[in-house]
Protein backbone atom coordinates (compact mmCIF):
# COMPACT_ATOMS: atom_id res chain seq x y z
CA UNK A 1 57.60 45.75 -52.30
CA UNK A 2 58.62 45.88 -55.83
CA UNK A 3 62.47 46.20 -56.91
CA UNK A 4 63.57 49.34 -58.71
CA UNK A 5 67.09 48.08 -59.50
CA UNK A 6 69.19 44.96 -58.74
CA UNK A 7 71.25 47.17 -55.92
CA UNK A 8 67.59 47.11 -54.21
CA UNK A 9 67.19 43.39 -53.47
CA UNK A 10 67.76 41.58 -50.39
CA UNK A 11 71.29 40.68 -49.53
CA UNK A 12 69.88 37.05 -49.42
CA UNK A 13 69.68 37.05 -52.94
CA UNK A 14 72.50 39.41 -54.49
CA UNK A 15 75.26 37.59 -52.52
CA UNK A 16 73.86 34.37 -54.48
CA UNK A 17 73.51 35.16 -58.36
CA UNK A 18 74.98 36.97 -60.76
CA UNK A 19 74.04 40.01 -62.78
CA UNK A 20 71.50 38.32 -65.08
CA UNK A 21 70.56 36.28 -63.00
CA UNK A 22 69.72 39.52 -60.84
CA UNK A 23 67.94 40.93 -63.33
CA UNK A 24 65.23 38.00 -63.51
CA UNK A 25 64.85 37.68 -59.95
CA UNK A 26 64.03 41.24 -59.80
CA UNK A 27 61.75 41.51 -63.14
CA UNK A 28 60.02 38.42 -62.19
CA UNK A 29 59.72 39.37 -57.97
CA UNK A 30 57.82 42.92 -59.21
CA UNK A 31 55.63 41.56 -61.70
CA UNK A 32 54.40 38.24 -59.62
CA UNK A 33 53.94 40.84 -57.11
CA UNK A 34 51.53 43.14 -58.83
CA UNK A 35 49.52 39.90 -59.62
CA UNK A 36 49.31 39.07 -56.48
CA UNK A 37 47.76 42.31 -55.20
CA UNK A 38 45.58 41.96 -52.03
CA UNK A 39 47.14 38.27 -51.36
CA UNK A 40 47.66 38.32 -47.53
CA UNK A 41 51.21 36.18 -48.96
CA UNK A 42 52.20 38.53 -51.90
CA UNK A 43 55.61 39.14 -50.75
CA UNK A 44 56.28 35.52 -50.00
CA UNK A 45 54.70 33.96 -53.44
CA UNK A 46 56.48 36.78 -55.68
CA UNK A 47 59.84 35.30 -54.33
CA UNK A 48 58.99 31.89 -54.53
CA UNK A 49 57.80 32.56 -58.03
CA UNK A 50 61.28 34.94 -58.50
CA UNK A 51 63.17 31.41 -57.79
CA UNK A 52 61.41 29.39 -59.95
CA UNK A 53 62.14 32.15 -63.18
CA UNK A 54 65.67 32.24 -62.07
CA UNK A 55 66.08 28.09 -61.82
CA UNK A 56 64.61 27.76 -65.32
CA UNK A 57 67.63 29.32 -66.85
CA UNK A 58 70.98 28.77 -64.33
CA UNK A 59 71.55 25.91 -62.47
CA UNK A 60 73.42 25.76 -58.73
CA UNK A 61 76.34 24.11 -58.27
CA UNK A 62 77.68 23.89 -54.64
CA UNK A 63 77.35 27.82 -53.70
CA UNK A 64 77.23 29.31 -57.56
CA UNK A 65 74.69 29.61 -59.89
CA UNK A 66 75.99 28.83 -63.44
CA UNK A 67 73.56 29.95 -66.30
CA UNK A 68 71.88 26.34 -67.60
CA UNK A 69 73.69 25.93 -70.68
CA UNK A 70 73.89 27.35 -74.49
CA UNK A 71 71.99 24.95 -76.38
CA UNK A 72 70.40 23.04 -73.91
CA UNK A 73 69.77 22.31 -69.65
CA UNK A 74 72.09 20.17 -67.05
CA UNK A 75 69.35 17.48 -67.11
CA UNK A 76 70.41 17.16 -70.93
CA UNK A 77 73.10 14.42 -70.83
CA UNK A 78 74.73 15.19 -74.01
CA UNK A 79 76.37 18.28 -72.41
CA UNK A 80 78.95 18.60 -69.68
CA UNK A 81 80.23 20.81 -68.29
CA UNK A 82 84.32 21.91 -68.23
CA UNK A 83 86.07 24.73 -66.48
CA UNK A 84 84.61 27.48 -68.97
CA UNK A 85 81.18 26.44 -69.31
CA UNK A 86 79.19 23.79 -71.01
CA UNK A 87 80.01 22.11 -74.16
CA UNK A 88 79.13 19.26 -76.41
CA UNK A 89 79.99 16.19 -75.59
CA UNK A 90 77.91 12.24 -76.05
CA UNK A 91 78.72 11.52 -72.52
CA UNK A 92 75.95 8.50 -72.52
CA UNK A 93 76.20 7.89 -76.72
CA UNK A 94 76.39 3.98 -77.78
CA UNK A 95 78.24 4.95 -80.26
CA UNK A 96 81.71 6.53 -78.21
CA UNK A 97 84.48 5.17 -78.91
């Protein structure tokens, strides 16, 4: 069934992200789910497919889900991450002195 708001969602997934992260799950869940009208598994491939939106733009680390990272993604070695967020930084760069 589709999601009116995030307050609407399954426990299994509002304990786990935050806000915006929310708000894909849920706009992502309601619109995989009218395109999968009459699939005998519509529930279960709109929240598989609700994952999937959500992992393209936050990342988990141990039981959090931090949002990917400004100006690029955690598989991008030139960013790591520090207590605030992600920032620059040539982690892998020949140059580094």
């Amino acid at each position: 069934m589709p999601y009116a708001t995030n307050a609407d969602l399954p426990p299994s997934v509002s304990r786990h992200l935050p806000e915006h992260a929310l708000d894909i799950y849920r706009e992502a869940f309601n619109h995989a789910f009218l395109a999968h009208t009459g699939d005998p598994r519509q529930e279960e491939a709109s929240h598989r497919i609700a994952w999937a939106a959500v992992k393209r733009s936050y990342r988990q680390s141990s039981r959090i889900f931090l949002r990917a990272c400004l100006a690029g993604t955690l598989k991008d070695s030139r960013y790591r991450m520090n207590t605030t967020g992600f920032y620059p930084g040539m982690l892998n760069s020949p140059d580094r002195s």
